[in-house]
Protein backbone atom coordinates (compact mmCIF):
# COMPACT_ATOMS: atom_id res chain seq x y z
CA UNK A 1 43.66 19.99 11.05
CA UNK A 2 43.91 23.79 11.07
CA UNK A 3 40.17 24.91 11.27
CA UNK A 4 40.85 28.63 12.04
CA UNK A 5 38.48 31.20 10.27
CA UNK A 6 39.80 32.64 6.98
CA UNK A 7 38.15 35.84 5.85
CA UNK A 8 39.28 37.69 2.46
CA UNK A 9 38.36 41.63 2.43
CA UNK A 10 37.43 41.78 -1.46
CA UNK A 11 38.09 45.68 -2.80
CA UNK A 12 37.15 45.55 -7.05
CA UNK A 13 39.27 48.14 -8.94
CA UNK A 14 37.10 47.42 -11.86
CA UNK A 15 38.81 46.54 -15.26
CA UNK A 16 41.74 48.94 -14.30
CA UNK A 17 45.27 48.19 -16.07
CA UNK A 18 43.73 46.03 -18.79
CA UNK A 19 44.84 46.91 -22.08
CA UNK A 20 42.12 45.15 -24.20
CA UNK A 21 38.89 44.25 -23.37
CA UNK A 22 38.49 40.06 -23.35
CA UNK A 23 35.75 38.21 -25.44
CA UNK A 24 34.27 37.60 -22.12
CA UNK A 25 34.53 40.42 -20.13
CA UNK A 26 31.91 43.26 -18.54
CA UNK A 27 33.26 44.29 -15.12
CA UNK A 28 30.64 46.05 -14.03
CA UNK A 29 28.43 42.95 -13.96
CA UNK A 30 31.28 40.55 -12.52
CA UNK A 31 32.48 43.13 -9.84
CA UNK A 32 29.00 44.66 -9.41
CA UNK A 33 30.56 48.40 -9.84
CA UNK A 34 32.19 50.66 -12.47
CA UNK A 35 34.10 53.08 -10.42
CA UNK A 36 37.26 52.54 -8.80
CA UNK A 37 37.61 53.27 -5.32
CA UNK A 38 40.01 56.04 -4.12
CA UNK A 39 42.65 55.19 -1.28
CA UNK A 40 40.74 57.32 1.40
CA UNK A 41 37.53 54.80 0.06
CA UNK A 42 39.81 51.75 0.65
CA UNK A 43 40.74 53.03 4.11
CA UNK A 44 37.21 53.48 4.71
CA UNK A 45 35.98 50.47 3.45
CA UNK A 46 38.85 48.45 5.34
CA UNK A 47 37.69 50.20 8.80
CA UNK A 48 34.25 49.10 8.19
CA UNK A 49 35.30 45.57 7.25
CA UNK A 50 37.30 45.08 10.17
CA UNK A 51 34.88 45.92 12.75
CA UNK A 52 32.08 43.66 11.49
CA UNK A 53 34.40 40.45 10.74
CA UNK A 54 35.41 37.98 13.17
CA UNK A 55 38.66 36.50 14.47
CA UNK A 56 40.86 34.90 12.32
CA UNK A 57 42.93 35.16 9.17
CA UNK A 58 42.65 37.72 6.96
CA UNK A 59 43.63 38.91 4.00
CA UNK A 60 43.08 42.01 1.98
CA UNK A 61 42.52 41.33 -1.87
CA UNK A 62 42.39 43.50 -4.56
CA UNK A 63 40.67 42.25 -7.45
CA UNK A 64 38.89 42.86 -10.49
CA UNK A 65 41.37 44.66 -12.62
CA UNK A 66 45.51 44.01 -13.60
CA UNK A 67 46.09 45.19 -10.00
CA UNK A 68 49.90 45.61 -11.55
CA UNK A 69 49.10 47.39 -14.43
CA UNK A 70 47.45 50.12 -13.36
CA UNK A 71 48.93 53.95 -12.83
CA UNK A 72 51.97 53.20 -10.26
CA UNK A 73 51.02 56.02 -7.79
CA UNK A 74 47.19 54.90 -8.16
CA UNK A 75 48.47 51.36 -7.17
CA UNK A 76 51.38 52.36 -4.45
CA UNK A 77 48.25 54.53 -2.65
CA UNK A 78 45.87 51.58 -2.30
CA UNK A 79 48.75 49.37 -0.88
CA UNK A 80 49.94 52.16 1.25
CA UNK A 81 45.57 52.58 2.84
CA UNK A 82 46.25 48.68 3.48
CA UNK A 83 49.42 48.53 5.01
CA UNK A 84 48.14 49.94 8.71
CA UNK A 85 45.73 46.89 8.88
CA UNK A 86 48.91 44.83 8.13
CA UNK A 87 51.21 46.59 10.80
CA UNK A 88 48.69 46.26 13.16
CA UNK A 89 48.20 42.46 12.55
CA UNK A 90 44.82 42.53 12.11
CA UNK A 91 45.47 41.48 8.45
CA UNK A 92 47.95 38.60 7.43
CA UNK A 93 48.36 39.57 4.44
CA UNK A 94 47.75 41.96 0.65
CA UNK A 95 46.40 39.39 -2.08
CA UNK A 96 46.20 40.33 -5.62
CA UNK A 97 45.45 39.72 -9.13
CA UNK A 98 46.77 40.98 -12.25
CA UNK A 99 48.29 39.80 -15.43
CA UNK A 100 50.35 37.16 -16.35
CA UNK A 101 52.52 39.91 -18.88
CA UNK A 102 52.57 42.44 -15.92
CA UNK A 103 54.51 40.91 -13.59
CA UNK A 104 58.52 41.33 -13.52
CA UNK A 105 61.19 41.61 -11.38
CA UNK A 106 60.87 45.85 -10.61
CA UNK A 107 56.70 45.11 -10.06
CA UNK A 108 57.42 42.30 -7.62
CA UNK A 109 60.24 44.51 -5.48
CA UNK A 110 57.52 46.79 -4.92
CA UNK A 111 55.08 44.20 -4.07
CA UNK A 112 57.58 42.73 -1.25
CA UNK A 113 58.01 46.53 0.51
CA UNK A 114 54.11 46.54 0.42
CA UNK A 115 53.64 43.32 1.98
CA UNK A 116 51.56 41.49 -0.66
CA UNK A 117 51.94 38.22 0.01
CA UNK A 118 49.85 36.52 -2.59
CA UNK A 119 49.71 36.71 -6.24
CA UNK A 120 46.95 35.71 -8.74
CA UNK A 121 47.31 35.14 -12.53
CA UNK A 122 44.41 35.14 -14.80
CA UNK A 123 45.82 32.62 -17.25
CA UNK A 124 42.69 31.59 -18.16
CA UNK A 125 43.71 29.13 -20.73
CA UNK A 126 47.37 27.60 -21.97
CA UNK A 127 46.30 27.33 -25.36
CA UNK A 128 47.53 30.12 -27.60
CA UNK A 129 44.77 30.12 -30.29
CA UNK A 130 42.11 29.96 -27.30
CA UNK A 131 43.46 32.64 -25.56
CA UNK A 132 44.40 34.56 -28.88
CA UNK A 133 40.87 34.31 -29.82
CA UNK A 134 38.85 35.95 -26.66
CA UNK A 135 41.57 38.38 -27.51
CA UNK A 136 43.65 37.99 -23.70
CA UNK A 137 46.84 40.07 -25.24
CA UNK A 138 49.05 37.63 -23.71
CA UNK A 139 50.14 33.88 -24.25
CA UNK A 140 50.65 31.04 -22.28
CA UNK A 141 54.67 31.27 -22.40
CA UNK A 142 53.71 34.80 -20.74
CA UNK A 143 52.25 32.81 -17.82
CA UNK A 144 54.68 30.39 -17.62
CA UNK A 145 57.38 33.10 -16.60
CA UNK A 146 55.98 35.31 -14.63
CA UNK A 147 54.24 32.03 -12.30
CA UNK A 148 58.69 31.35 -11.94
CA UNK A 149 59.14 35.09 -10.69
CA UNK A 150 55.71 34.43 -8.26
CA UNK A 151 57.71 31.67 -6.96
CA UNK A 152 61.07 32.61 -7.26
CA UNK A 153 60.38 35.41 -5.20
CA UNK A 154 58.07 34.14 -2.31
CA UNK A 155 54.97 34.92 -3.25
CA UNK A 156 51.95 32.71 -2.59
CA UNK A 157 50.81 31.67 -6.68
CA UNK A 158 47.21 31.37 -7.29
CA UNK A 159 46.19 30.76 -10.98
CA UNK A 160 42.51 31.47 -12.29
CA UNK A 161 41.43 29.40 -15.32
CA UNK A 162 37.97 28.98 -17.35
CA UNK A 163 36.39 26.35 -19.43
CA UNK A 164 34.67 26.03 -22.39
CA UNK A 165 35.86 29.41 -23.76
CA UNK A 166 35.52 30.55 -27.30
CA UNK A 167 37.35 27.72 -29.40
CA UNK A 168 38.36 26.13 -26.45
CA UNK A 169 37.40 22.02 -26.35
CA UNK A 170 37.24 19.87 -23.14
CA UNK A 171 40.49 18.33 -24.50
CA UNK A 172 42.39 22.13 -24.40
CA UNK A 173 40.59 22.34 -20.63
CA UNK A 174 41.85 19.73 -19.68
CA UNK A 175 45.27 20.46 -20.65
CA UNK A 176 45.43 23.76 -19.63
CA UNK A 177 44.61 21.86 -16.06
CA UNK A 178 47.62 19.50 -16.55
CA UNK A 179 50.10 22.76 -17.44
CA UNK A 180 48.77 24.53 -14.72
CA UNK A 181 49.56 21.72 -12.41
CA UNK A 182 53.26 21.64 -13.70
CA UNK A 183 53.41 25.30 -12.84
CA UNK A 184 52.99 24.16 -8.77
CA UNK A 185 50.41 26.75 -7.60
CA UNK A 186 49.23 27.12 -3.84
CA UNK A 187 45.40 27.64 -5.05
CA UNK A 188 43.66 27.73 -8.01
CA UNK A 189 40.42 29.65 -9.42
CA UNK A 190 38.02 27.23 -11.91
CA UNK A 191 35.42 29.39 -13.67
CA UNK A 192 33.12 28.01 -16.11
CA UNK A 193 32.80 30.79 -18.72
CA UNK A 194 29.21 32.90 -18.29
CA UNK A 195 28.55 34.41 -21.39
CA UNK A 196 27.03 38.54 -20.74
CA UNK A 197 25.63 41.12 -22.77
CA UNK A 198 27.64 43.69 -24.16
CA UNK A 199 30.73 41.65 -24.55
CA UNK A 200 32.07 40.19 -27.65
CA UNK A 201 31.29 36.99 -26.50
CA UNK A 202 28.17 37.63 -26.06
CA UNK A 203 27.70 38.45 -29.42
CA UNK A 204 29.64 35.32 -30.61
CA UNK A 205 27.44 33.46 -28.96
CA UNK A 206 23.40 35.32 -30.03
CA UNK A 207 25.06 34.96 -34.10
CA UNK A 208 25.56 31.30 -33.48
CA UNK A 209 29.73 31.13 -33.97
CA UNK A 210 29.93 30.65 -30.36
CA UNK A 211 28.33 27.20 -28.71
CA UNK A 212 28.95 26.79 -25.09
CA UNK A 213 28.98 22.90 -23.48
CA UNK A 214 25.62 21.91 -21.84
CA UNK A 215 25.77 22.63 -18.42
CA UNK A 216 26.06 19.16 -17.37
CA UNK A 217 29.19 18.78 -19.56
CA UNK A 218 30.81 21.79 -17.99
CA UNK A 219 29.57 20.43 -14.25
CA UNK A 220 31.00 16.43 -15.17
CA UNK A 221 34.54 18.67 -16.65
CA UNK A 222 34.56 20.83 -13.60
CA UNK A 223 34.28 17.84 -10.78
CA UNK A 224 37.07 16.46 -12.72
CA UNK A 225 39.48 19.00 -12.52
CA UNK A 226 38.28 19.79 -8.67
CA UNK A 227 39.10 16.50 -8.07
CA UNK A 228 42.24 16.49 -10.51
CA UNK A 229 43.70 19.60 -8.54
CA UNK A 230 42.71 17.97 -5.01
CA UNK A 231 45.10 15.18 -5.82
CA UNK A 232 47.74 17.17 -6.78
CA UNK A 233 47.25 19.04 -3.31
CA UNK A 234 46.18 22.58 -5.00
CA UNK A 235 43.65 24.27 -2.87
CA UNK A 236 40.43 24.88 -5.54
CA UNK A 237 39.20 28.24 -3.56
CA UNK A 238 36.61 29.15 -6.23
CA UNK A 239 34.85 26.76 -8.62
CA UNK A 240 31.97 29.17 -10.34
CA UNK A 241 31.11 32.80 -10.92
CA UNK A 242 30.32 34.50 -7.51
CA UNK A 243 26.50 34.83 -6.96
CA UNK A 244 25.93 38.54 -7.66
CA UNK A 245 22.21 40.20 -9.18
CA UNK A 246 24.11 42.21 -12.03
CA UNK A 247 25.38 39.38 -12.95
CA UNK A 248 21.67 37.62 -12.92
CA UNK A 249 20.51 40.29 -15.13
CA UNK A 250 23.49 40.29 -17.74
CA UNK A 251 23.40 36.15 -18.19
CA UNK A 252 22.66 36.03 -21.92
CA UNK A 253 24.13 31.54 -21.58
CA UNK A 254 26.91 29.84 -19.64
CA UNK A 255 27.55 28.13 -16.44
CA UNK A 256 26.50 30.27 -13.54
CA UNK A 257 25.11 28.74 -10.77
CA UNK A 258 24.92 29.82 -6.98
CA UNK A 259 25.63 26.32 -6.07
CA UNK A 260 27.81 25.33 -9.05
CA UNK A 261 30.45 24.41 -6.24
CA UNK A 262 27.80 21.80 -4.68
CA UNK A 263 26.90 20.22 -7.68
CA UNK A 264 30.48 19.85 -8.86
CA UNK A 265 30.90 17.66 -5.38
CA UNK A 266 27.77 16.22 -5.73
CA UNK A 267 29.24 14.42 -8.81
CA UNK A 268 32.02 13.32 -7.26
CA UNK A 269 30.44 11.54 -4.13
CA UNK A 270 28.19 10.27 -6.80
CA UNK A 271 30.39 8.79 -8.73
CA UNK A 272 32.36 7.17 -5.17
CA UNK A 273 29.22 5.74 -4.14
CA UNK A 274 28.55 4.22 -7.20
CA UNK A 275 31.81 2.71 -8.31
CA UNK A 276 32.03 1.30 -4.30
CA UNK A 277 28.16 0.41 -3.71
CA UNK A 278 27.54 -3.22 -3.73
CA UNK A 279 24.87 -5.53 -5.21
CA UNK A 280 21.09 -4.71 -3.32
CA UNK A 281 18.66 -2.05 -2.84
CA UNK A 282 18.56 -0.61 0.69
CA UNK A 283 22.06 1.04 1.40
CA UNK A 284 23.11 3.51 4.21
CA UNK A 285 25.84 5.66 3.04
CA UNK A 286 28.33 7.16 6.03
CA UNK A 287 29.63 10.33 5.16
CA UNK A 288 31.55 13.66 7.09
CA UNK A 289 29.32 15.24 9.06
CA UNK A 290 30.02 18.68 6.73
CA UNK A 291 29.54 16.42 3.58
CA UNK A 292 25.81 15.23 4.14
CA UNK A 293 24.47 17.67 1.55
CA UNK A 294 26.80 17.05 -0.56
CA UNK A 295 26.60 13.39 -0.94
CA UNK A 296 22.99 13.44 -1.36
CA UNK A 297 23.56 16.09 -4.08
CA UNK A 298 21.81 19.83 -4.76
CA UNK A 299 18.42 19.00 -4.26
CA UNK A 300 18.80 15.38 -3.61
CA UNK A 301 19.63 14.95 -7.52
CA UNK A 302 21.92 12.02 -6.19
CA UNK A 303 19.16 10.12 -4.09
CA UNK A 304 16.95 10.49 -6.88
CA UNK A 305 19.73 9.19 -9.33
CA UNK A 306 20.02 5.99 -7.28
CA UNK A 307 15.95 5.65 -6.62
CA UNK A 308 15.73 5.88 -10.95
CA UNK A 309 17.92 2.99 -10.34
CA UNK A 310 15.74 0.88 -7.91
CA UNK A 311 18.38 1.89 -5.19
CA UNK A 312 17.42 3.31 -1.98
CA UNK A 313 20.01 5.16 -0.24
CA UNK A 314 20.16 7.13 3.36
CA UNK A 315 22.65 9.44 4.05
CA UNK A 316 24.28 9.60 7.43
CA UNK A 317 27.00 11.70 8.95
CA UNK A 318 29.92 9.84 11.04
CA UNK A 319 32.38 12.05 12.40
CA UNK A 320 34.68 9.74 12.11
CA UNK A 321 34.99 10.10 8.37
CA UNK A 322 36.61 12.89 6.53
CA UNK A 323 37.03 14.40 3.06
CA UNK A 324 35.37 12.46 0.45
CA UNK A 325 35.63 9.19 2.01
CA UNK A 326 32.36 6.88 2.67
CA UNK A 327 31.68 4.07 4.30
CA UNK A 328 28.39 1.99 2.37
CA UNK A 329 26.13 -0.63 4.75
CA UNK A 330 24.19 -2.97 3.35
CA UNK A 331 20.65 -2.33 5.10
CA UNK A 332 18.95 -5.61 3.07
């Protein structure tokens, strides 16, 4: 198993390149700034960066705006303060995310002579009234194609999508999972949609039009599709909004959650221990040595599951298990 470090250098060019401004968008909170950086900043910023992280892959990403939509000098300049670190080989690589209706052949020539070597869509949805209605500007055809060019072309393909958007159900989730899936990323993005002030969604949501799931129906749909895209062998790199304080203080409802991530895998060995867990009371539950936490859930809410259940369980770490696999003894 390849255990070597992977670090991502994260540089926000903050809403840049969008033409419309989504139902569920404020940049400033998600990317924790409002300016974007000039190339002499990203050099900067990429000097620091490099002398504080440690060995291992790396990869420059540029996120936070339609990274190929923005002014074409603008954009050639950042890639051109991260190419060095890419000659050099202390990077492996430029990731990026953009549009799914910015991408063509021309854009992705350029992208090649810059060495970007990964490519993320924010498809967000593949249903057209759900993404016509938190007003994306693009469809799901639109992300179909330009996910073919990604691949056609080389490119690593990572595809973002969110639940329980405005008009969305967990049936149109769920299918924008399976279509996703069809469209054979590398990685995939999961956000569960946090609702913000000063965003249309926002107000959607404070006039009533707009109901979000509970939180435990968007953690039960989210360990799902984890687990959906796990089988499927797409890499899940991010499942939940990153933990930032603007982002605290802009939370009008939602999904956020510091350890959203946790308690989506907390489900799932829930859910494996109980389906395999025979009759009895006292139970020791073997587990991966990195999955100990996990297994008993964020803040023990799985323990405490079984005990409401008259079941005792210990959780023990075997290094001879991996992944999500257990092994249950009987301790009666």
């Amino acid at each position: 198993m390849d255990t070597e470090r992977h670090n991502n250098i994260s540089i926000f060019i903050p809403h840049m390149g969008c033409p419309n401004t989504c139902s569920f968008c404020n940049q400033r909170a998600i990317s924790h700034t409002s300016a974007a950086p000039t190339a002499e900043q990203v050099n900067e910023m990429l000097k620091n960066a490099f002398e504080k992280i440690p060995d291992g892959i790396t990869e420059i990403a540029f996120f936070g705006g339609s990274f190929t939509a923005i002014d074409r000098d603008y954009m050639i300049s950042l890639l051109e303060a991260a190419g060095p670190y890419i000659q050099s080989g202390k990077a492996n690589g430029i990731r990026i995310s953009t549009r799914p209706d910015k991408i063509d052949g021309e854009i992705l020539d350029i992208l090649k002579k810059y060495q970007v070597t990964a490519i993320e869509l924010g498809a967000q949805s593949m249903d057209d009234e759900v993404l016509f209605a938190n007003e994306r500007g693009h469809s799901a055809q639109d992300v179909r194609d330009a996910s073919r060019l990604i691949r056609e072309n080389g490119f690593e393909l990572g595809l973002q999508m969110m639940t329980g958007l405005y008009r969305s159900t967990v049936e149109k989730d769920r299918h924008t999972a399976f279509e996703i899936i069809e469209l054979h990323p590398d990685t995939v993005r999961i956000y569960p949609t946090v609702i913000l002030k000063n965003t249309r969604l926002g107000e959607l949501f404070k006039s009533g039009e707009y109901i979000p799931y509970s939180f435990d129906e968007a953690a039960e749909l989210c360990a799902d599709l984890l687990e959906l895209f796990e089988k499927n062998n797409i890499r899940v790199i991010k499942l939940g909004l990153h933990a930032s304080e603007t982002v605290e203080s802009d939370i009008l409802g939602g999904f956020y959650h510091q350890a959203f991530r946790e308690i989506c895998e907390g489900i799932l060995f829930r859910r494996k221990i109980e389906m395999e867990i025979p009759e009895g009371k006292e139970f020791t539950v073997f587990v991966s040595p990195d999955s100990v936490s996990k297994a008993a859930g964020h803040k023990k809410c799985n323990k405490i599951y079984f005990a409401d259940k008259g079941i005792n369980i210990k959780i023990k770490p075997d290094k001879n298990i991996s992944g999500r696999n257990i092994i249950i003894q009987k301790d009666e």
